[in-house]
Protein backbone atom coordinates (compact mmCIF):
# COMPACT_ATOMS: atom_id res chain seq x y z
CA UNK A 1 -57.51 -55.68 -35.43
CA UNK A 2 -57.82 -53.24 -32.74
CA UNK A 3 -57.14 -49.45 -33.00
CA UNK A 4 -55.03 -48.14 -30.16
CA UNK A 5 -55.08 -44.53 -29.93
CA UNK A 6 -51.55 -42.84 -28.30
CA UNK A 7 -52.37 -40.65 -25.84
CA UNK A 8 -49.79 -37.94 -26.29
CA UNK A 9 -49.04 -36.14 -23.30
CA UNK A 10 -47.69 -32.43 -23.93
CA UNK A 11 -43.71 -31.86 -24.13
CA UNK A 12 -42.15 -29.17 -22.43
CA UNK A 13 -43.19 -26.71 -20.08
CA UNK A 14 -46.06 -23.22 -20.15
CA UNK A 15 -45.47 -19.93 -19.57
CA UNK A 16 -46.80 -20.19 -16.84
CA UNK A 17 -44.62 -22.86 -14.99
CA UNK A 18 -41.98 -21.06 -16.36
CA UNK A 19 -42.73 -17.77 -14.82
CA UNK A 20 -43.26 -19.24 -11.57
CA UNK A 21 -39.68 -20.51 -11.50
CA UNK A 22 -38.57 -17.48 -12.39
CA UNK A 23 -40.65 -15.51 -9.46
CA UNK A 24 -39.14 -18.60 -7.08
CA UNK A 25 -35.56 -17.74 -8.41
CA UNK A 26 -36.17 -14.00 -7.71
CA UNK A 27 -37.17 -14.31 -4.24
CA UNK A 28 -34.47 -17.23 -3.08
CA UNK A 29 -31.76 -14.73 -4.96
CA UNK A 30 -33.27 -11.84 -2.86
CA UNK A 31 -32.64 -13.73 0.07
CA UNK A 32 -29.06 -14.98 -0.15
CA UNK A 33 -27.22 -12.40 -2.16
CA UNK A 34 -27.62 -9.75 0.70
CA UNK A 35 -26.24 -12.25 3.13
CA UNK A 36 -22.66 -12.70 1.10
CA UNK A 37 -22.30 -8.88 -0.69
CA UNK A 38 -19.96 -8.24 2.89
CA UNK A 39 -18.18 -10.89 2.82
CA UNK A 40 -15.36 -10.04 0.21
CA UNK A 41 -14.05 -6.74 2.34
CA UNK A 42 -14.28 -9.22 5.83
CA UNK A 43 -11.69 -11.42 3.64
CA UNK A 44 -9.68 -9.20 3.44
CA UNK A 45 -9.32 -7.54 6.17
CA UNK A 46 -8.88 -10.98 7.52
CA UNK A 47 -6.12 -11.88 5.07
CA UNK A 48 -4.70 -8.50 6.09
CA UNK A 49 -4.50 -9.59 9.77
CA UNK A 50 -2.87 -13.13 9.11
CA UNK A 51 -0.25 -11.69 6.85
CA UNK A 52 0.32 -9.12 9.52
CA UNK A 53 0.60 -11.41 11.91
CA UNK A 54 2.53 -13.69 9.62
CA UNK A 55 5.40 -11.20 8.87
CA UNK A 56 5.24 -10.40 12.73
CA UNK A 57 6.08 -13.93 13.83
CA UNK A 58 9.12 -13.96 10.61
CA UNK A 59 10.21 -10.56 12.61
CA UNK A 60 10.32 -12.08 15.86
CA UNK A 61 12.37 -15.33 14.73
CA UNK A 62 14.65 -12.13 12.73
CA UNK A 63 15.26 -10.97 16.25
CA UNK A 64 15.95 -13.73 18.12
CA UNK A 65 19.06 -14.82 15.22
CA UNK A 66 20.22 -11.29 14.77
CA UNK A 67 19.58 -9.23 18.73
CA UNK A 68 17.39 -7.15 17.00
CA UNK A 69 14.68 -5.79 14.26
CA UNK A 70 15.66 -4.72 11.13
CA UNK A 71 15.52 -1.25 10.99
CA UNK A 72 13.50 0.82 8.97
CA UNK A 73 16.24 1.52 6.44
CA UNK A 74 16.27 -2.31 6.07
CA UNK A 75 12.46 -2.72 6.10
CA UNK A 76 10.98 -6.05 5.87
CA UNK A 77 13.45 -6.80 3.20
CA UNK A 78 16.05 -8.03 5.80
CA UNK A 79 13.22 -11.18 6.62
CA UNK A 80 14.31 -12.69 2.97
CA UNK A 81 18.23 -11.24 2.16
CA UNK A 82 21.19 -10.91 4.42
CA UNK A 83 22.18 -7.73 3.35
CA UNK A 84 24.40 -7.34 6.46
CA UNK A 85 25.94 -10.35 5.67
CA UNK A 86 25.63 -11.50 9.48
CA UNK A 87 26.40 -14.79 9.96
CA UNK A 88 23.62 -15.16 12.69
CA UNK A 89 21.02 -14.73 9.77
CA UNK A 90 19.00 -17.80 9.31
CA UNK A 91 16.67 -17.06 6.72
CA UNK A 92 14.86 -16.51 4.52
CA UNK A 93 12.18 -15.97 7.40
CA UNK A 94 9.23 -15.62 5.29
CA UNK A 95 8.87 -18.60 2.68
CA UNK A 96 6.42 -17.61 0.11
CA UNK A 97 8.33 -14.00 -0.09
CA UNK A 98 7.47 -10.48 1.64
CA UNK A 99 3.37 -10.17 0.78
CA UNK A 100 1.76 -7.51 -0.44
CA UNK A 101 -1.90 -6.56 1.23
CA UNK A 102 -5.16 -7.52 -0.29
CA UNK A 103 -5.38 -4.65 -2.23
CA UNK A 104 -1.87 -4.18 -3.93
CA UNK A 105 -0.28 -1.88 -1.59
CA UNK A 106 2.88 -2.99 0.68
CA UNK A 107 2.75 -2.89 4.05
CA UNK A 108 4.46 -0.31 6.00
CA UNK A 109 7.25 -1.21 8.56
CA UNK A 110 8.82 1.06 11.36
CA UNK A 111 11.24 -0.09 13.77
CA UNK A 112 11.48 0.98 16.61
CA UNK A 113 7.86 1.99 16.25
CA UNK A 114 5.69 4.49 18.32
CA UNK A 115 3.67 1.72 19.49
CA UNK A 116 6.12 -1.27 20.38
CA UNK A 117 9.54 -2.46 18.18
CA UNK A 118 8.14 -1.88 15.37
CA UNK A 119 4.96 -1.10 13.78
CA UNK A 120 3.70 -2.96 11.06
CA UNK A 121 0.28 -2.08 9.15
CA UNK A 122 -1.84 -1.46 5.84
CA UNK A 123 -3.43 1.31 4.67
CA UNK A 124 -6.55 -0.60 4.33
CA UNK A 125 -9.52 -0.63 1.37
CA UNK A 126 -8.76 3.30 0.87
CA UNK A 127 -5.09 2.90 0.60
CA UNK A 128 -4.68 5.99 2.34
CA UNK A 129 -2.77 6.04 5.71
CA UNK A 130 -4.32 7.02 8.89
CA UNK A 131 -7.39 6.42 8.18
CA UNK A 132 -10.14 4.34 10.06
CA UNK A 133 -9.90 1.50 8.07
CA UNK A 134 -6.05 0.72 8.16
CA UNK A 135 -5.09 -2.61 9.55
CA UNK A 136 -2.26 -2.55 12.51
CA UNK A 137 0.04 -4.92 14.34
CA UNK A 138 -0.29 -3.10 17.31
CA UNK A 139 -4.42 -3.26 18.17
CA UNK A 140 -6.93 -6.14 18.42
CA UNK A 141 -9.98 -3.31 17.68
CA UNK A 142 -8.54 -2.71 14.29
């Protein structure tokens, strides 16, 4: 009868392997993560821009039933109740209800506004009006 020696071969990996995955990690995490830490405020401001334009589009089909925008007293309030009970109203105009912007706040309505027939905007990341970062109806550049 013949002997047969197993050959074990060693389980699991050494410290070293292990630290070079870790090193490998490091660098490929170094890389990418830079690349996406933007991206969250660009949403935004994005989603800012389609609801903008979103509510602007309900506003124009608000006009062309009723003759004209609902006025400030009204505010964007008029695009989901009748509150005049006009018979031309044929809403609600916006379906999912009136939005608020990516960071809580509501969006601000004028009409008629300084800049067209009405002005529609956020206040932006700061939430403060008028400043550089507020997103408007009424400018591409913003």
């Amino acid at each position: 009868m013949q002997l047969r020696r197993r050959i074990r071969k060693p389980l699991g990996f050494t410290l070293v392997e292990l630290l070079l995955v870790l090193v490998i990690l490091g660098i490929l995490a170094a890389v990418v993560i830079p690349k996406f830490t933007g991206r969250s405020k660009d949403a935004r401001i994005a989603a800012a821009r389609t609801d903008i334009s979103n509510i602007g589009t309900a506003l124009d089909a608000f006009e062309v039933d009723i003759g004209h925008y609902p006025k400030t007293e009204e505010g964007l309030q008029a695009l989901l109740e009748n509150s005049a009970s006009n018979g031309s109203w044929k809403g609600p105009y916006l379906k999912k209800g009136l939005p608020k912007d990516p960071w809580g706040n509501a969006y601000n309505y004028v009409a008629p506004g300084t800049h067209g027939d009405y002005d529609l905007s956020s206040n932006g990341p700061d939430g403060v009006e008028g400043g550089d970062d507020d997103i408007v109806s009424w400018s591409d550049s913003k």
